[in-house]
PDB file of N, CA and C in Angstrom:
ATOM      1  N   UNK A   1     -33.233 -21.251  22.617  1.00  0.00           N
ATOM      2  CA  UNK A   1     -32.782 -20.501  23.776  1.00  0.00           C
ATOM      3  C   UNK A   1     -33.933 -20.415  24.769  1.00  0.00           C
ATOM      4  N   UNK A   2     -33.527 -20.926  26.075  1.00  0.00           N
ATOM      5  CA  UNK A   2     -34.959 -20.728  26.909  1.00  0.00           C
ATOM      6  C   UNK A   2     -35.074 -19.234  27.873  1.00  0.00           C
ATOM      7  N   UNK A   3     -36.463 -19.325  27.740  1.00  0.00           N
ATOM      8  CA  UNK A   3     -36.981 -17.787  28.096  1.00  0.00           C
ATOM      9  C   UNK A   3     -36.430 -17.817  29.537  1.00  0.00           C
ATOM     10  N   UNK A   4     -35.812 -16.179  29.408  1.00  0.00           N
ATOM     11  CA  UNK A   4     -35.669 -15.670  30.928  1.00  0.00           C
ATOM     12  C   UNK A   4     -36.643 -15.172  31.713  1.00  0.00           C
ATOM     13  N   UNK A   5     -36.640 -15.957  32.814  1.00  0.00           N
ATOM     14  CA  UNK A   5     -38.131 -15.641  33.855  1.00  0.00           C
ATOM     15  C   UNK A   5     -37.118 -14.761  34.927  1.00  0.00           C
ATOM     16  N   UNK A   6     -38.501 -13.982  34.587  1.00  0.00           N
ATOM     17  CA  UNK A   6     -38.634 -12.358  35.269  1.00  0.00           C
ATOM     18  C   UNK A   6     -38.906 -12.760  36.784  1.00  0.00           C
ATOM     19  N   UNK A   7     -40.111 -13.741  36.990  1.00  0.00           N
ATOM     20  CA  UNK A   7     -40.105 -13.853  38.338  1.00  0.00           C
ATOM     21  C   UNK A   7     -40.214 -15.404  38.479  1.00  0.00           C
ATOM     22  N   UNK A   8     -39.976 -15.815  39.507  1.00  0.00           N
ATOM     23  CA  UNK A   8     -39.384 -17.018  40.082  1.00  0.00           C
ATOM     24  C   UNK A   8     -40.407 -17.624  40.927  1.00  0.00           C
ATOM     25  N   UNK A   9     -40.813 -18.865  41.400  1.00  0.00           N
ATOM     26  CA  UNK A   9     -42.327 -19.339  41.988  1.00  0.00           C
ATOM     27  C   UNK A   9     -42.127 -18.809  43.314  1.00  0.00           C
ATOM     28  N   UNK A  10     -40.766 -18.282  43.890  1.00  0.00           N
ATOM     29  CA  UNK A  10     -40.462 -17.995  45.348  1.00  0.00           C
ATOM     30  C   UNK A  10     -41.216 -16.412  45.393  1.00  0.00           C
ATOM     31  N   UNK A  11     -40.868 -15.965  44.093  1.00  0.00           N
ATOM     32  CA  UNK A  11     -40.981 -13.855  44.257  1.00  0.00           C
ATOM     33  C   UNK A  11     -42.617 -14.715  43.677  1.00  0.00           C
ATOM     34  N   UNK A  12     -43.100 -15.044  42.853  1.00  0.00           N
ATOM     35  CA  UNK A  12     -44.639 -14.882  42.766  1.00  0.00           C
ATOM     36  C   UNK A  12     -44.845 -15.262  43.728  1.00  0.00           C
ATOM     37  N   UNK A  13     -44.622 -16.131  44.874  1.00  0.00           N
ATOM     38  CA  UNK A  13     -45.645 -16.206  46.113  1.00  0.00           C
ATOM     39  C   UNK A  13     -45.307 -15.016  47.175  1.00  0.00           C
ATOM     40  N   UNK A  14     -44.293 -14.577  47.093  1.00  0.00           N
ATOM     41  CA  UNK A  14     -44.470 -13.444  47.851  1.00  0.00           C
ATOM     42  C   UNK A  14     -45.476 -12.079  47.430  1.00  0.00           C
ATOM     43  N   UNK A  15     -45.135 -12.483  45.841  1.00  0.00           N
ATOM     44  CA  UNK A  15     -46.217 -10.872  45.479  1.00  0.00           C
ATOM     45  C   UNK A  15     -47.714 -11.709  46.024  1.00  0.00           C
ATOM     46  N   UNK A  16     -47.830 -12.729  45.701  1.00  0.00           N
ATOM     47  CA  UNK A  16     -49.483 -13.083  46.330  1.00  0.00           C
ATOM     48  C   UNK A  16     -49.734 -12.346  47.423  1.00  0.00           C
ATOM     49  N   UNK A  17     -48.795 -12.334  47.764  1.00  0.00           N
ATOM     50  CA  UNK A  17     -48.819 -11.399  49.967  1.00  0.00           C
ATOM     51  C   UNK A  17     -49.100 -10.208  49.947  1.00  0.00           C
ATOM     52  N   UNK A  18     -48.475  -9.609  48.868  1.00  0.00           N
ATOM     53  CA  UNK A  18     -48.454  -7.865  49.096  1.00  0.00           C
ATOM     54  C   UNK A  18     -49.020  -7.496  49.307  1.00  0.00           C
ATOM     55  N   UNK A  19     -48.971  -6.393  50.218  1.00  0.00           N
ATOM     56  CA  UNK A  19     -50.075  -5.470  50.493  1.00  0.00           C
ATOM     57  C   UNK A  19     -50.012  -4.106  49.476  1.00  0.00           C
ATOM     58  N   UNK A  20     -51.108  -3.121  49.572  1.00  0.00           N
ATOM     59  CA  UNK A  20     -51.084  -1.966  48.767  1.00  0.00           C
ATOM     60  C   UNK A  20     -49.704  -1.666  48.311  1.00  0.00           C
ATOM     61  N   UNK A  21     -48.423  -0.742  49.162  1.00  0.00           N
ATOM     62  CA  UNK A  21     -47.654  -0.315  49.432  1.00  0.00           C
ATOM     63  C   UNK A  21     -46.843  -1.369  48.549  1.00  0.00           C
ATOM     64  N   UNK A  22     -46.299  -2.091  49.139  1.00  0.00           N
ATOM     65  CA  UNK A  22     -45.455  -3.305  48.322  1.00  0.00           C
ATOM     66  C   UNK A  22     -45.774  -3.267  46.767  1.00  0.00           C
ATOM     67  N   UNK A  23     -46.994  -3.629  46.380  1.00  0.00           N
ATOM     68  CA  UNK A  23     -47.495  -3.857  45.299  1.00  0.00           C
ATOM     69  C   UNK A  23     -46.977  -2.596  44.149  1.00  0.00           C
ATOM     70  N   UNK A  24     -47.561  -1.610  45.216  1.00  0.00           N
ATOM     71  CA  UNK A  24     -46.802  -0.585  44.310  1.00  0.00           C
ATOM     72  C   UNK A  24     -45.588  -0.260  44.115  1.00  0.00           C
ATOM     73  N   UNK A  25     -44.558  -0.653  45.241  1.00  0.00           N
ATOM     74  CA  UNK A  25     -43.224  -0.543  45.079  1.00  0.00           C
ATOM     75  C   UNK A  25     -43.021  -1.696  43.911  1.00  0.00           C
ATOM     76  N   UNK A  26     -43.316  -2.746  43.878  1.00  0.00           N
ATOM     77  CA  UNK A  26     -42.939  -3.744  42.970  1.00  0.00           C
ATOM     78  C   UNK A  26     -43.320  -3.547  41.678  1.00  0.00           C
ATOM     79  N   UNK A  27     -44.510  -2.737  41.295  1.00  0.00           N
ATOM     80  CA  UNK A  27     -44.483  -2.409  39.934  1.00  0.00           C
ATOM     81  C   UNK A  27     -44.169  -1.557  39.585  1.00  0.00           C
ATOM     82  N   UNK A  28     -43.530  -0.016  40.427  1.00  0.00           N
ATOM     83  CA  UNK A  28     -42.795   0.629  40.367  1.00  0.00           C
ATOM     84  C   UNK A  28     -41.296   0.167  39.820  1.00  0.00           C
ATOM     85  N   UNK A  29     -40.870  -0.412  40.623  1.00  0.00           N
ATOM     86  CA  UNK A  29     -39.401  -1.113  40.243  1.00  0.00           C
ATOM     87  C   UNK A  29     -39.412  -2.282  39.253  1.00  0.00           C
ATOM     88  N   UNK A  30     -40.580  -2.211  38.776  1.00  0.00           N
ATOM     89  CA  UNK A  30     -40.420  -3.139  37.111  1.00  0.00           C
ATOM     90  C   UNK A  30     -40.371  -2.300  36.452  1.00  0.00           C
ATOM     91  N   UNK A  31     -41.145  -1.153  36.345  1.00  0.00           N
ATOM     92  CA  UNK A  31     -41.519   0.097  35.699  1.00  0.00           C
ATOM     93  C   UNK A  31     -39.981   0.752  35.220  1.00  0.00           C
ATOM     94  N   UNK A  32     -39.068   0.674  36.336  1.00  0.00           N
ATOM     95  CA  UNK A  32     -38.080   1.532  35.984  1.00  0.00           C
ATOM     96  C   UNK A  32     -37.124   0.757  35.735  1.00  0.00           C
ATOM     97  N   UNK A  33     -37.073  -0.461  35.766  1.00  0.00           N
ATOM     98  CA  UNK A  33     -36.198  -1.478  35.119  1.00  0.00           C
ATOM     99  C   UNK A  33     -36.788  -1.309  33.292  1.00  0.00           C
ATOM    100  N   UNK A  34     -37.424  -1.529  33.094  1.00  0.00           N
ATOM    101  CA  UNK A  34     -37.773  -1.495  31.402  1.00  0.00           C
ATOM    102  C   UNK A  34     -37.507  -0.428  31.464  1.00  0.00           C
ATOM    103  N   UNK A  35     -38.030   1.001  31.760  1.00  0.00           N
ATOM    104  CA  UNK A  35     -37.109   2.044  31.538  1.00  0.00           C
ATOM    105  C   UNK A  35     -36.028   2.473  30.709  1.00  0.00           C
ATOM    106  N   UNK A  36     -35.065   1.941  32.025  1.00  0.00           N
ATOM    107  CA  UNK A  36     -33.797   1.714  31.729  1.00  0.00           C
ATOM    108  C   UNK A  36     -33.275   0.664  30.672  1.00  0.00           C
ATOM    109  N   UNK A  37     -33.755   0.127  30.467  1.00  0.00           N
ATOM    110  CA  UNK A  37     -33.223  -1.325  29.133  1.00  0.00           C
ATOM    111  C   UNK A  37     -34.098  -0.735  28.323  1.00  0.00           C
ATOM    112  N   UNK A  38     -35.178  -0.227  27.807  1.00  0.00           N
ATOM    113  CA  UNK A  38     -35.374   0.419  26.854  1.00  0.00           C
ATOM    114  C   UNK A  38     -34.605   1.824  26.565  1.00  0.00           C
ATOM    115  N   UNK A  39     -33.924   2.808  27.131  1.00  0.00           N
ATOM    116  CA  UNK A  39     -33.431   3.725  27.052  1.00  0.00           C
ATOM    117  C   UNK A  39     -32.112   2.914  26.315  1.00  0.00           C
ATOM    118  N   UNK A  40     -31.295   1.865  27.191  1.00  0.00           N
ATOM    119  CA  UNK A  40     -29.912   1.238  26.573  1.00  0.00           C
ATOM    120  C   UNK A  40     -30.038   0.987  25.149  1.00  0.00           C
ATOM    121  N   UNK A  41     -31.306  -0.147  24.967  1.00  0.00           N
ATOM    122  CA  UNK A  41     -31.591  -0.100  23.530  1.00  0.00           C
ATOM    123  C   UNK A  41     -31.729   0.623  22.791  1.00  0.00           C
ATOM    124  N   UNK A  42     -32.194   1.698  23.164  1.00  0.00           N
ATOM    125  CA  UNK A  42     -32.857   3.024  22.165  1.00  0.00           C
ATOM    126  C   UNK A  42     -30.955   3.797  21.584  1.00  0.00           C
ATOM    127  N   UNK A  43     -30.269   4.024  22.697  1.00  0.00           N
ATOM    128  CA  UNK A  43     -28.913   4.405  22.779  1.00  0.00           C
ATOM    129  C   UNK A  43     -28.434   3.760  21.557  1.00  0.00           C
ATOM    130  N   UNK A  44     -28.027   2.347  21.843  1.00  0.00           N
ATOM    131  CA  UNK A  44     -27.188   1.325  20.844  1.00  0.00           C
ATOM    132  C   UNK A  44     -28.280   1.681  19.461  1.00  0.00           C
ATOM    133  N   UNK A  45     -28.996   1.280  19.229  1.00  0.00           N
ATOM    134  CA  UNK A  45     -29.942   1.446  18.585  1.00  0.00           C
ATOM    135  C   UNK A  45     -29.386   2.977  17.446  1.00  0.00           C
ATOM    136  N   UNK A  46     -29.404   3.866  18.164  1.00  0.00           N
ATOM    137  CA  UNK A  46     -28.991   5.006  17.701  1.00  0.00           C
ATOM    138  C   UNK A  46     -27.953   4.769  17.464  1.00  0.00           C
ATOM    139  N   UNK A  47     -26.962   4.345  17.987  1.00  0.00           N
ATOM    140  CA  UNK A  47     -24.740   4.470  17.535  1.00  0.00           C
ATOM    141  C   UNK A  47     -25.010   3.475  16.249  1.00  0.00           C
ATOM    142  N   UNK A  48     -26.018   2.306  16.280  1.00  0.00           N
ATOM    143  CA  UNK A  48     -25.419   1.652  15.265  1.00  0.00           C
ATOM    144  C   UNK A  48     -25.974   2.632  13.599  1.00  0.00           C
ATOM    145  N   UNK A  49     -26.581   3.181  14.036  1.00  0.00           N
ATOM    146  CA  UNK A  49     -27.564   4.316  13.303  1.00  0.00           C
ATOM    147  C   UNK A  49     -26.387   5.395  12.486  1.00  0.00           C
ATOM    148  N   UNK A  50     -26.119   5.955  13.675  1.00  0.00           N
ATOM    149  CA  UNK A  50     -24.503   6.546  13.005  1.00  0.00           C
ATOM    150  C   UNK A  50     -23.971   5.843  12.065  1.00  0.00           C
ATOM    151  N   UNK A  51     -23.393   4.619  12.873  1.00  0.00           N
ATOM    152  CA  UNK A  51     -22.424   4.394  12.281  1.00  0.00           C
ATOM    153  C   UNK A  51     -22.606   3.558  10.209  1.00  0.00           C
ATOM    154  N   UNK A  52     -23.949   3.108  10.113  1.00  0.00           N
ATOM    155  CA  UNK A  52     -24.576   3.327   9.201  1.00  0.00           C
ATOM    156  C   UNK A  52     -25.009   4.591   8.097  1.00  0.00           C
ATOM    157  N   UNK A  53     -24.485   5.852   8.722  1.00  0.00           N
ATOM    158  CA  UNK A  53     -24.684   7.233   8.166  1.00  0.00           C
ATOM    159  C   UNK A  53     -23.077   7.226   7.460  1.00  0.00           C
ATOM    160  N   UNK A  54     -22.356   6.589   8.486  1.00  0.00           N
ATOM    161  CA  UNK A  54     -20.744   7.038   8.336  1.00  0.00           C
ATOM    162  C   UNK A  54     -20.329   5.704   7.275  1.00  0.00           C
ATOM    163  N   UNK A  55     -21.080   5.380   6.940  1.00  0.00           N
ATOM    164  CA  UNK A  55     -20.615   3.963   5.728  1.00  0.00           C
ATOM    165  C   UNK A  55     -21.470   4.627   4.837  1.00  0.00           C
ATOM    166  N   UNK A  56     -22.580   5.248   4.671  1.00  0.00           N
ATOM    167  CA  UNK A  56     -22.833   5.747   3.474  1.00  0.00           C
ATOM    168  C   UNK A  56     -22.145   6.828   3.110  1.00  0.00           C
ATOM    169  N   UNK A  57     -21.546   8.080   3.903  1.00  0.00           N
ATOM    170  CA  UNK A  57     -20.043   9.132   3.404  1.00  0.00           C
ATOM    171  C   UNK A  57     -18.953   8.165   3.403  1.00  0.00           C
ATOM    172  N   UNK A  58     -18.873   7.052   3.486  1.00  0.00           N
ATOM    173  CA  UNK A  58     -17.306   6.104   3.079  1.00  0.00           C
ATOM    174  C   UNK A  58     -17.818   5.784   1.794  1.00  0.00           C
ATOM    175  N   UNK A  59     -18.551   5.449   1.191  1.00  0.00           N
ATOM    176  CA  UNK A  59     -19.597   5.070   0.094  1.00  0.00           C
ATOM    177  C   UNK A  59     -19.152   6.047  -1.230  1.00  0.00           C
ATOM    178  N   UNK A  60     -19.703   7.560  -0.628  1.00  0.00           N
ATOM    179  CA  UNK A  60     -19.773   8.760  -0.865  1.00  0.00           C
ATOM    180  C   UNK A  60     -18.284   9.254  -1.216  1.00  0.00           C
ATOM    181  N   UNK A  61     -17.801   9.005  -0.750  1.00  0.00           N
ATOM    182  CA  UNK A  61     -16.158   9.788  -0.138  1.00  0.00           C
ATOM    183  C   UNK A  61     -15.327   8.498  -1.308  1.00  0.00           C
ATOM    184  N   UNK A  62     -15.411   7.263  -1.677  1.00  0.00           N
ATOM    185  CA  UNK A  62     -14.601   6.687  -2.237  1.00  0.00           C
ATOM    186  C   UNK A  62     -15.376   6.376  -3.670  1.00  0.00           C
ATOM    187  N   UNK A  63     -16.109   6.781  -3.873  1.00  0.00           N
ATOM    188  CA  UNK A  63     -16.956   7.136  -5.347  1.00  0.00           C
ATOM    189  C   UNK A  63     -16.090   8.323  -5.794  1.00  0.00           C
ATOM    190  N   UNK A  64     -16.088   9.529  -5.313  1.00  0.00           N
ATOM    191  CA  UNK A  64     -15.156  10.583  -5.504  1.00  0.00           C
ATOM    192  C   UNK A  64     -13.816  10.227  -6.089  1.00  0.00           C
ATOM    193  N   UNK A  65     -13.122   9.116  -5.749  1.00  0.00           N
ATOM    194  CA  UNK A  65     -11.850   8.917  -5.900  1.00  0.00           C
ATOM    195  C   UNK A  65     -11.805   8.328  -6.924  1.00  0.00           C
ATOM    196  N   UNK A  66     -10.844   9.054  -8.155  1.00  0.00           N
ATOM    197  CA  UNK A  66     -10.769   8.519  -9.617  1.00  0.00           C
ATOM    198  C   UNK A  66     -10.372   7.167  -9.746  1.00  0.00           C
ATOM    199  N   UNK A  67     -11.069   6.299 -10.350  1.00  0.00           N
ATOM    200  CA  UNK A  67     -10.262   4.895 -10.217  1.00  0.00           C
ATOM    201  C   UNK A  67     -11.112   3.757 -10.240  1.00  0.00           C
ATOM    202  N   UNK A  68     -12.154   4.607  -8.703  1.00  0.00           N
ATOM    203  CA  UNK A  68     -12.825   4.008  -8.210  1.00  0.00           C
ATOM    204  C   UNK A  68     -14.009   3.591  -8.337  1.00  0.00           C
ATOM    205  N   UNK A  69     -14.358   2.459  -8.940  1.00  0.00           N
ATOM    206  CA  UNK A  69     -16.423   2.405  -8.974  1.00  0.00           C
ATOM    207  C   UNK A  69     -16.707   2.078  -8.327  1.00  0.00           C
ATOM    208  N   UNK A  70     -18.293   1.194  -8.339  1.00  0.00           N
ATOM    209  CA  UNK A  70     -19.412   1.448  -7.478  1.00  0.00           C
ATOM    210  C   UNK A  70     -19.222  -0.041  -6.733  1.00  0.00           C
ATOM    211  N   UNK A  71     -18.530  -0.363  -7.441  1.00  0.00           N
ATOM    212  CA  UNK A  71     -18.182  -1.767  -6.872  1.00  0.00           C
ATOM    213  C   UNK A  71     -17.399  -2.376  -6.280  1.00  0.00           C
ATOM    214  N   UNK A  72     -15.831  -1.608  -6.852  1.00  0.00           N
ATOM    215  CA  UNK A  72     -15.063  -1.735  -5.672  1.00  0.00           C
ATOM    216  C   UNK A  72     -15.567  -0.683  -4.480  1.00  0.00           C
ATOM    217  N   UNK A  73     -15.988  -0.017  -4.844  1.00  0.00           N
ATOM    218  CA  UNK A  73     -16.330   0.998  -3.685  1.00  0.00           C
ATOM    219  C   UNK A  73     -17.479  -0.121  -2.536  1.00  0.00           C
ATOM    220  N   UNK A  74     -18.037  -0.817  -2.779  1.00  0.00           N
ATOM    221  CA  UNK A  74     -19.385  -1.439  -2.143  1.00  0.00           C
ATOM    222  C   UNK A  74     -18.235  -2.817  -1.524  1.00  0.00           C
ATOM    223  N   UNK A  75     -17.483  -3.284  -2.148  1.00  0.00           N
ATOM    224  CA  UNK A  75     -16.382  -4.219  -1.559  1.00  0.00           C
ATOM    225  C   UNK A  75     -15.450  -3.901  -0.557  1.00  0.00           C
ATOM    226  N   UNK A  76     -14.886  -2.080  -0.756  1.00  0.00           N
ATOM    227  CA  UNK A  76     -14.023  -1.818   0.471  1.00  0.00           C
ATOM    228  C   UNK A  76     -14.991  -1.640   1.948  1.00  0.00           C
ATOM    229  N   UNK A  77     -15.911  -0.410   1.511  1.00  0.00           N
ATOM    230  CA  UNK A  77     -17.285  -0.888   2.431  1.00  0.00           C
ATOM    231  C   UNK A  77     -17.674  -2.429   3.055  1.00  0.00           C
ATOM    232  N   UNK A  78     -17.571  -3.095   2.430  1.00  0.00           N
ATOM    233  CA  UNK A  78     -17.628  -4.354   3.047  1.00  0.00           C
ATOM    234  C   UNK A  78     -16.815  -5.269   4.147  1.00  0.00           C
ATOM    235  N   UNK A  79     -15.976  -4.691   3.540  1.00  0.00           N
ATOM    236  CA  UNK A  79     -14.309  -5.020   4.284  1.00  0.00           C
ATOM    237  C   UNK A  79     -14.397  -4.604   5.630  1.00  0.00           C
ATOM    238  N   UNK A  80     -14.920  -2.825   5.384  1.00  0.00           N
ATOM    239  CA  UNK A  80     -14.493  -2.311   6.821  1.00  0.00           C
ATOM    240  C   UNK A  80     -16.100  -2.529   7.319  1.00  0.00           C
ATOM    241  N   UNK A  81     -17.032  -2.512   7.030  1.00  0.00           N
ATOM    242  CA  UNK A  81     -17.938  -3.285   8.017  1.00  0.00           C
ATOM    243  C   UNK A  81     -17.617  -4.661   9.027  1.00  0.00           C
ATOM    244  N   UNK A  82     -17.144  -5.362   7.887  1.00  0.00           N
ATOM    245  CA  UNK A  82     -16.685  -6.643   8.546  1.00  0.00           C
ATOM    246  C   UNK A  82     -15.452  -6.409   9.866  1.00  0.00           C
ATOM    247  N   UNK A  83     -14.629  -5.737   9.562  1.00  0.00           N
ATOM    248  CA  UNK A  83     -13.672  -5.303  10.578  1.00  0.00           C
ATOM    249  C   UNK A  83     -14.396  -4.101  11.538  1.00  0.00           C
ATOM    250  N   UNK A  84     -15.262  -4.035  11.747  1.00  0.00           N
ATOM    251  CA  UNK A  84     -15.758  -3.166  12.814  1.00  0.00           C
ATOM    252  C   UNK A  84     -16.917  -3.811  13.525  1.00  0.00           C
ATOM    253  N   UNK A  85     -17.587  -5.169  13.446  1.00  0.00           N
ATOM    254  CA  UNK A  85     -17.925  -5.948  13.584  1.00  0.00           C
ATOM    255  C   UNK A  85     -17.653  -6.724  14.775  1.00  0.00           C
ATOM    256  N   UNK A  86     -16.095  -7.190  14.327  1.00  0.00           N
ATOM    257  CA  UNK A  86     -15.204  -8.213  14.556  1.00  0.00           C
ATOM    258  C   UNK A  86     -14.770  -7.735  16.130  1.00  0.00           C
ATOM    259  N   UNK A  87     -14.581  -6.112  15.907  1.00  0.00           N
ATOM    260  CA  UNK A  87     -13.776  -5.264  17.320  1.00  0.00           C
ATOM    261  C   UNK A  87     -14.890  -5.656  18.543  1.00  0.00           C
TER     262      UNK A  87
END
């Protein structure tokens, strides 16, 4: 997969130009671009976190159920990982 370039030979010759002001607007507005895509990541990051909490009480919750062992229990788990995946 080839790397996505951040800046382009057109925007590096313009930053060559910048003056004070510019310069700082431009690393300002990189600044708050990672920011923001680190905050998104951190977010997802966290839901998939949940939803990893909520497969160990499915885990939990169908161990409980007479019948049931550790194995089919780790197979239905599997199932519905795979189908939540898929969505």
């Amino acid at each position: 997969m080839a790397k996505q370039q951040l800046i382009n030979r057109t925007k590096y010759k313009d930053i060559k130009r910048y003056d004070h002001n510019q310069m700082e607007q431009f690393a300002r507005s990189l600044y708050e671009s990672g920011l923001k895509d680190g905050a998104a990541q951190a977010i997802a990051k966290t839901e998939s976190s949940k939803k990893q909490m909520d497969f160990d009480l499915l885990t939990e919750k169908l161990l409980s159920i007479k019948g049931i062992g550790a194995v089919k229990a780790e197979q239905i788990v599997s199932v519905v990982k795979e189908v939540m995946e898929n969505e």
